[in-house]
C-alpha atoms as a PDB file:
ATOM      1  CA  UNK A   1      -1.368 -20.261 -16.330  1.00  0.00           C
ATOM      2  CA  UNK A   2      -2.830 -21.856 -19.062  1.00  0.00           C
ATOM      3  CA  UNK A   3      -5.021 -24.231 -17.134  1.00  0.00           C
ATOM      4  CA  UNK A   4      -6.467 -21.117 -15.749  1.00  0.00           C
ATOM      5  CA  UNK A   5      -7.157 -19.520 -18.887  1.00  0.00           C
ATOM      6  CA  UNK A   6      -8.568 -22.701 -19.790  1.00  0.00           C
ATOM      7  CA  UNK A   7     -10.922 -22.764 -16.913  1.00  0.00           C
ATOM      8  CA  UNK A   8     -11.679 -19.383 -17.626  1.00  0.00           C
ATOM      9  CA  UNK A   9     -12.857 -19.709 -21.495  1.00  0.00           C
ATOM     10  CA  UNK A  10     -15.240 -22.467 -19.691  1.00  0.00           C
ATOM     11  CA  UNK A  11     -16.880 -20.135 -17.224  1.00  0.00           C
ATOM     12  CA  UNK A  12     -16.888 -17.486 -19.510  1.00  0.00           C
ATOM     13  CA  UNK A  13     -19.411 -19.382 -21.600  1.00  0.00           C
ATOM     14  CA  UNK A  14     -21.590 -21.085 -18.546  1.00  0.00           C
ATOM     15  CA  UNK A  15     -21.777 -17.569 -17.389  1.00  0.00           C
ATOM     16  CA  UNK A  16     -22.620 -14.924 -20.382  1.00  0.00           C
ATOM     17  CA  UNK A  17     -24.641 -17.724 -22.333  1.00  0.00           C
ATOM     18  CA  UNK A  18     -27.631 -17.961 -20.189  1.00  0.00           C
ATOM     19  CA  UNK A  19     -26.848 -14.265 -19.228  1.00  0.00           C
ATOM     20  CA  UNK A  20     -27.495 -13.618 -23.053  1.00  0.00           C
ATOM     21  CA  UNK A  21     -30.434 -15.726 -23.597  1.00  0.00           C
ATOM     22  CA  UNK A  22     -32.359 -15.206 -20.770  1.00  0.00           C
ATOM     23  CA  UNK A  23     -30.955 -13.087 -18.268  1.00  0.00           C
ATOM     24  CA  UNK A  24     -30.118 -15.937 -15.811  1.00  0.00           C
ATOM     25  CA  UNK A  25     -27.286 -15.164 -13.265  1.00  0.00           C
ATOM     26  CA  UNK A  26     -25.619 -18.944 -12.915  1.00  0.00           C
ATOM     27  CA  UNK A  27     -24.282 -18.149  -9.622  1.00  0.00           C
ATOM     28  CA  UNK A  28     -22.304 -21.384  -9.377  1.00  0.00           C
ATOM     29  CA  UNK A  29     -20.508 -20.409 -12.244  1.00  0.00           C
ATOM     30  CA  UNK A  30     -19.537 -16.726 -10.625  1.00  0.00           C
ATOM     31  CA  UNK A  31     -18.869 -18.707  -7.550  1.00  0.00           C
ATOM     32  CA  UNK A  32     -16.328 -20.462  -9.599  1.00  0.00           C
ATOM     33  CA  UNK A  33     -14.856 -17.296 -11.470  1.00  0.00           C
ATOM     34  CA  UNK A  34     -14.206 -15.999  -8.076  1.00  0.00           C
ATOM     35  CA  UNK A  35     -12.189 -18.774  -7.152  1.00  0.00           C
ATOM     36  CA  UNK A  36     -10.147 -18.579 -10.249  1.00  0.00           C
ATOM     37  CA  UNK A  37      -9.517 -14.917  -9.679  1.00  0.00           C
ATOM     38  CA  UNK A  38      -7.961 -16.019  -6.122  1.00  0.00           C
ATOM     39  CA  UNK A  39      -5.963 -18.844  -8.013  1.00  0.00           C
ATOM     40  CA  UNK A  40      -4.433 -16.060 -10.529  1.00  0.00           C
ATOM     41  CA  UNK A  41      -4.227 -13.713  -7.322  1.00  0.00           C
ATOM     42  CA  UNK A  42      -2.296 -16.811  -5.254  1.00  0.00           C
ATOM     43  CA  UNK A  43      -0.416 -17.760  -8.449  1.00  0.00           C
ATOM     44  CA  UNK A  44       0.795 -14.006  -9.527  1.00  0.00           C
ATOM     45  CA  UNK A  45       1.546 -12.683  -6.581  1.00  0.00           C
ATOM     46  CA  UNK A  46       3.220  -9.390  -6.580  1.00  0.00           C
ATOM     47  CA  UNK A  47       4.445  -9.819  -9.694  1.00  0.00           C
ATOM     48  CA  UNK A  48       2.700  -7.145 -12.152  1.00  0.00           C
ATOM     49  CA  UNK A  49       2.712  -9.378 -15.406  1.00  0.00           C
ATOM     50  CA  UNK A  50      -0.537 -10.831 -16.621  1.00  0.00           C
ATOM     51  CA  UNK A  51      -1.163 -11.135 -20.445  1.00  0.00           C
ATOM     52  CA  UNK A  52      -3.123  -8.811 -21.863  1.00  0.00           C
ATOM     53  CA  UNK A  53      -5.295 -11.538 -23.717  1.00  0.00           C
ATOM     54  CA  UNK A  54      -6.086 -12.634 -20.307  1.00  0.00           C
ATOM     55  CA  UNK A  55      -6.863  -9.243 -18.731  1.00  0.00           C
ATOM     56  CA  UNK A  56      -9.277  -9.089 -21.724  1.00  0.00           C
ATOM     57  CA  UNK A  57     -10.727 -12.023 -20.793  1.00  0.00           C
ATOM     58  CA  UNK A  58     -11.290 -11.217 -17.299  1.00  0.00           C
ATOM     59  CA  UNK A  59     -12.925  -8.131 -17.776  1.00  0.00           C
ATOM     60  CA  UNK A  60     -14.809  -8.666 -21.049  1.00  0.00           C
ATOM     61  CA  UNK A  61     -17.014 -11.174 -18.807  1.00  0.00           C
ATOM     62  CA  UNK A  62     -17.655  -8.112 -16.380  1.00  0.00           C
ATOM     63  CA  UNK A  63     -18.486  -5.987 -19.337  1.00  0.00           C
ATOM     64  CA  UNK A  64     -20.700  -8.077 -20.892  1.00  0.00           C
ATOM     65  CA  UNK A  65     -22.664  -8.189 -17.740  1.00  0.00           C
ATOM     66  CA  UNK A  66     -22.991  -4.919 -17.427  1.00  0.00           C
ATOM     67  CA  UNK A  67     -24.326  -5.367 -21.126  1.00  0.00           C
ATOM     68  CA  UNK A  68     -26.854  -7.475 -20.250  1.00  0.00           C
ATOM     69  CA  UNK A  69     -28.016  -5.608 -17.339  1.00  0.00           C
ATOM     70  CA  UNK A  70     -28.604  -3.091 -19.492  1.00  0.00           C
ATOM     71  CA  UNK A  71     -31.105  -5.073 -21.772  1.00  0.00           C
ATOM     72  CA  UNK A  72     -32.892  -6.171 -18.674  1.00  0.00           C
ATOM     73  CA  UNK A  73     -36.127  -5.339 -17.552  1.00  0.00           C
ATOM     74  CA  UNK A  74     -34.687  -6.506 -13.688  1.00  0.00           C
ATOM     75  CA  UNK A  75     -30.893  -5.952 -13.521  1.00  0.00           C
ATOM     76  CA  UNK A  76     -30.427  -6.264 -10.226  1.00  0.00           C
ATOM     77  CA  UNK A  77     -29.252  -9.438  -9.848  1.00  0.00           C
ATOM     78  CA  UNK A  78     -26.777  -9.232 -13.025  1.00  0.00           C
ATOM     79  CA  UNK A  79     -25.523  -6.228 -11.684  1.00  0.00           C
ATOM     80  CA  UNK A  80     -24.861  -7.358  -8.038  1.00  0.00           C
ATOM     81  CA  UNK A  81     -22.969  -9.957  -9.507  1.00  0.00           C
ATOM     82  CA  UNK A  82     -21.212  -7.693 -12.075  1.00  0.00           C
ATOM     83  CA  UNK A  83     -20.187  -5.300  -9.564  1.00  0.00           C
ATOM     84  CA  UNK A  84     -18.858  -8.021  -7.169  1.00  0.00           C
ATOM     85  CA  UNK A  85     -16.790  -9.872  -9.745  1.00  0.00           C
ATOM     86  CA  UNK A  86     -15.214  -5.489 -10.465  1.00  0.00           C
ATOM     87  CA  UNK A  87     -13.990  -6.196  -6.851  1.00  0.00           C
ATOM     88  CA  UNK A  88     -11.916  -9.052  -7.456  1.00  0.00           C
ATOM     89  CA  UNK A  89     -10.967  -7.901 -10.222  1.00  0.00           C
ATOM     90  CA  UNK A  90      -9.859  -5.110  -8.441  1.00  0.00           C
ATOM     91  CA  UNK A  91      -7.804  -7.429  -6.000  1.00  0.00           C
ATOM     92  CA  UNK A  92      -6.214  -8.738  -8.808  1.00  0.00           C
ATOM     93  CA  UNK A  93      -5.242  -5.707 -11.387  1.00  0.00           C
ATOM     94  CA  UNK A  94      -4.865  -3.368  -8.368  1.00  0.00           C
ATOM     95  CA  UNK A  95      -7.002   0.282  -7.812  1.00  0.00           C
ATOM     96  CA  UNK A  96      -6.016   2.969 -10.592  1.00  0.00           C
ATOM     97  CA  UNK A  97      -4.928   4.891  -7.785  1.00  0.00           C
ATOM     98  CA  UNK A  98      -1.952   3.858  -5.387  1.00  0.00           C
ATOM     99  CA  UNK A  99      -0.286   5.566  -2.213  1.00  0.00           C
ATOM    100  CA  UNK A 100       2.873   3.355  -3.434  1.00  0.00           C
ATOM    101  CA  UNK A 101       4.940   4.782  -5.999  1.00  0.00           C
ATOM    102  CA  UNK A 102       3.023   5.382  -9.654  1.00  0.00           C
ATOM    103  CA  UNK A 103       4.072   3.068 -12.144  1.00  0.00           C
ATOM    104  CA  UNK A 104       6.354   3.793 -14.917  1.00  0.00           C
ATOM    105  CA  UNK A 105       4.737   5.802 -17.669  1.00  0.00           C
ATOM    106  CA  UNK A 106       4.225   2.758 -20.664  1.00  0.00           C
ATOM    107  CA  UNK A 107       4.337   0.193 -18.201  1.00  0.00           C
ATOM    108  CA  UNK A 108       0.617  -1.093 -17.075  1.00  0.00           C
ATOM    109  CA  UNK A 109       0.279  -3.557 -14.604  1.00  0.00           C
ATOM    110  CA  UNK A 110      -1.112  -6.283 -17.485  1.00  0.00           C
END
């Protein structure tokens, strides 16, 4: 796990730097981010615990783009991406609605 959160803190910067500064999607990068979602989704399995510093990790990236989509005169692209990484992240943390049986009340799936 912590080579992924590793690999993650990397991305995080190649992808909301230029985001930032100039509004540049790095689409490599979001390539990559989307291959380290399906590493944590491979690695975790069904198991339901992922760190909460990670989850915050995961979807401050996603936030941020939204953020910066916001401030742009053409968010399109930012958002396309942005909305795509939401669905793996979705794959991932699971939809906030299930047909299984709902969670325990104080247990969240990070």
């Amino acid at each position: 796990m912590g080579e992924l959160e590793a690999r993650l803190d990397t991305l995080t910067t190649a992808i909301l730097v230029p985001m930032r500064a100039t509004k540049y999607v790095d689409r490599d990068a979001f390539a990559q981010l989307g291959q380290l979602v399906g590493d944590l989704i491979s690695e975790i399995g069904d198991s339901p615990d992922i760190s909460r510093r990670l989850a915050g990790k995961l979807w401050f990236i996603f936030t941020q783009a939204l953020t910066e989509a916001e401030h742009s005169r053409s968010p399109d692209e930012i958002l396309r991406y942005a909305w795509s990484y939401q669905d793996q992240l979705e794959q991932l943390f699971g939809p906030s609605f299930s047909l299984g049986p709902p969670t325990p009340p104080g247990v969240p799936r990070y």
